[in-house]
Protein backbone atom coordinates (compact mmCIF):
# COMPACT_ATOMS: atom_id res chain seq x y z
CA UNK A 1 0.00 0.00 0.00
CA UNK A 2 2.92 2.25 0.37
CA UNK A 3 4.68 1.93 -2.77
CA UNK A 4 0.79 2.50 -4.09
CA UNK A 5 0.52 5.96 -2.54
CA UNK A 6 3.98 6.41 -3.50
CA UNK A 7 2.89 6.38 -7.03
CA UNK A 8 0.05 7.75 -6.59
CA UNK A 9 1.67 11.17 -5.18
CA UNK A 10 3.76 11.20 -8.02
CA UNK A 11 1.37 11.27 -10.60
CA UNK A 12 0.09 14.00 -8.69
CA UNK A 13 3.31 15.84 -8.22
CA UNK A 14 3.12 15.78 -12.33
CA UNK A 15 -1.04 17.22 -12.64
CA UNK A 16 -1.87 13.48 -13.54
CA UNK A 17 -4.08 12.44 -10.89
CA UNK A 18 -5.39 13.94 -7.61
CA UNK A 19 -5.31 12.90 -4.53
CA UNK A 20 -8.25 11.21 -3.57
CA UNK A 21 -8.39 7.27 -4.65
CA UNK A 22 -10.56 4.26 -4.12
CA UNK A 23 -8.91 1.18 -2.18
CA UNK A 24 -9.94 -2.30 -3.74
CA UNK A 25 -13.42 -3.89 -3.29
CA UNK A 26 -13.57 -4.72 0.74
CA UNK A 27 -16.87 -6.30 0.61
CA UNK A 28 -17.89 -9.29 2.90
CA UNK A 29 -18.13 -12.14 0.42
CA UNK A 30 -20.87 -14.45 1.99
CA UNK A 31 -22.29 -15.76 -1.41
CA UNK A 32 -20.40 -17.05 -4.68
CA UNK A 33 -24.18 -15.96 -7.03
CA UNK A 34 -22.80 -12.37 -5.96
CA UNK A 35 -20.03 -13.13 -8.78
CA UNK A 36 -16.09 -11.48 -8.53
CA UNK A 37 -15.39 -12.96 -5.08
CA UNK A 38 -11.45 -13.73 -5.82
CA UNK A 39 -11.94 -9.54 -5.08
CA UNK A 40 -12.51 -9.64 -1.66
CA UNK A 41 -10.63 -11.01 1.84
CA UNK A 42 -13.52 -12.91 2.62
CA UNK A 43 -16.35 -13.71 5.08
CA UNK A 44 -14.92 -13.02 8.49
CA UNK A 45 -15.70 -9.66 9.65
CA UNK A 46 -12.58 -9.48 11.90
CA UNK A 47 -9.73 -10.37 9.70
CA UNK A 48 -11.49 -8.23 6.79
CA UNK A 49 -11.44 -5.10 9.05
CA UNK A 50 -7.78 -5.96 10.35
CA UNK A 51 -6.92 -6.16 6.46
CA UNK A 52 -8.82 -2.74 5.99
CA UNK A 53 -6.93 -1.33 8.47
CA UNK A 54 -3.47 -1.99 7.48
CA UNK A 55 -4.69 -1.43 3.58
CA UNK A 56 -5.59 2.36 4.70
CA UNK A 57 -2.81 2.80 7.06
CA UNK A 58 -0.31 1.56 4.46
CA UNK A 59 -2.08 4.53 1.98
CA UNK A 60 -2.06 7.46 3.71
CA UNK A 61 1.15 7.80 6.15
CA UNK A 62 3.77 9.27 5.08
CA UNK A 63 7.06 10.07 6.04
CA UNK A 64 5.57 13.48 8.14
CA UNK A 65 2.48 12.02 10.51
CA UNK A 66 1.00 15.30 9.82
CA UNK A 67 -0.37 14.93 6.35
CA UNK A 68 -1.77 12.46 4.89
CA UNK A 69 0.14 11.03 1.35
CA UNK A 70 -3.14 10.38 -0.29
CA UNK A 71 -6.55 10.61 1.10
CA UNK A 72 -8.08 6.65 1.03
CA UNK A 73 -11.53 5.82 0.77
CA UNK A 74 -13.18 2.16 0.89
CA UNK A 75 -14.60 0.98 -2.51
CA UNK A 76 -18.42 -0.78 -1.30
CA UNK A 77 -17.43 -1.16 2.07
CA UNK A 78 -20.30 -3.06 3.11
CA UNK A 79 -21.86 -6.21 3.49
CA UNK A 80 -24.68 -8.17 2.52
């Protein structure tokens, strides 16, 4: 998630992109009809927020705790 952001302020730093992105689907995959589930960290609620965690963490610190290196959001955070 690091070398993400990393990349992600760069294109920035060159008028490319801004700084706002969307993070991978995090959805709670409880039901294989629901299609795309190879997306997602799967059905238990704990270990999916532990792995949101670290994903958003891992996006917006930088080197100064300050400011944030890009500004994260969850894609359908959510469940069924």
């Amino acid at each position: 998630a690091s070398i993400i952001s990393t990349e992600a302020r760069a294109f920035n730093n060159e008028g490319q992109a801004g700084l706002t992105f969307f993070t991978p689907k995090i959805n709670i995959f409880r039901d294989p009809r629901w299609g795309r589930g190879q997306e997602t960290p799967g059905e238990d609620s704990f270990l999916t927020s532990q792995y949101v965690y670290a994903l958003i963490q891992g996006l917006q610190r930088g080197d100064d705790e300050r400011y944030l290196k890009i500004a994260a959001n969850c894609k359908h955070f959510d469940a069924y």
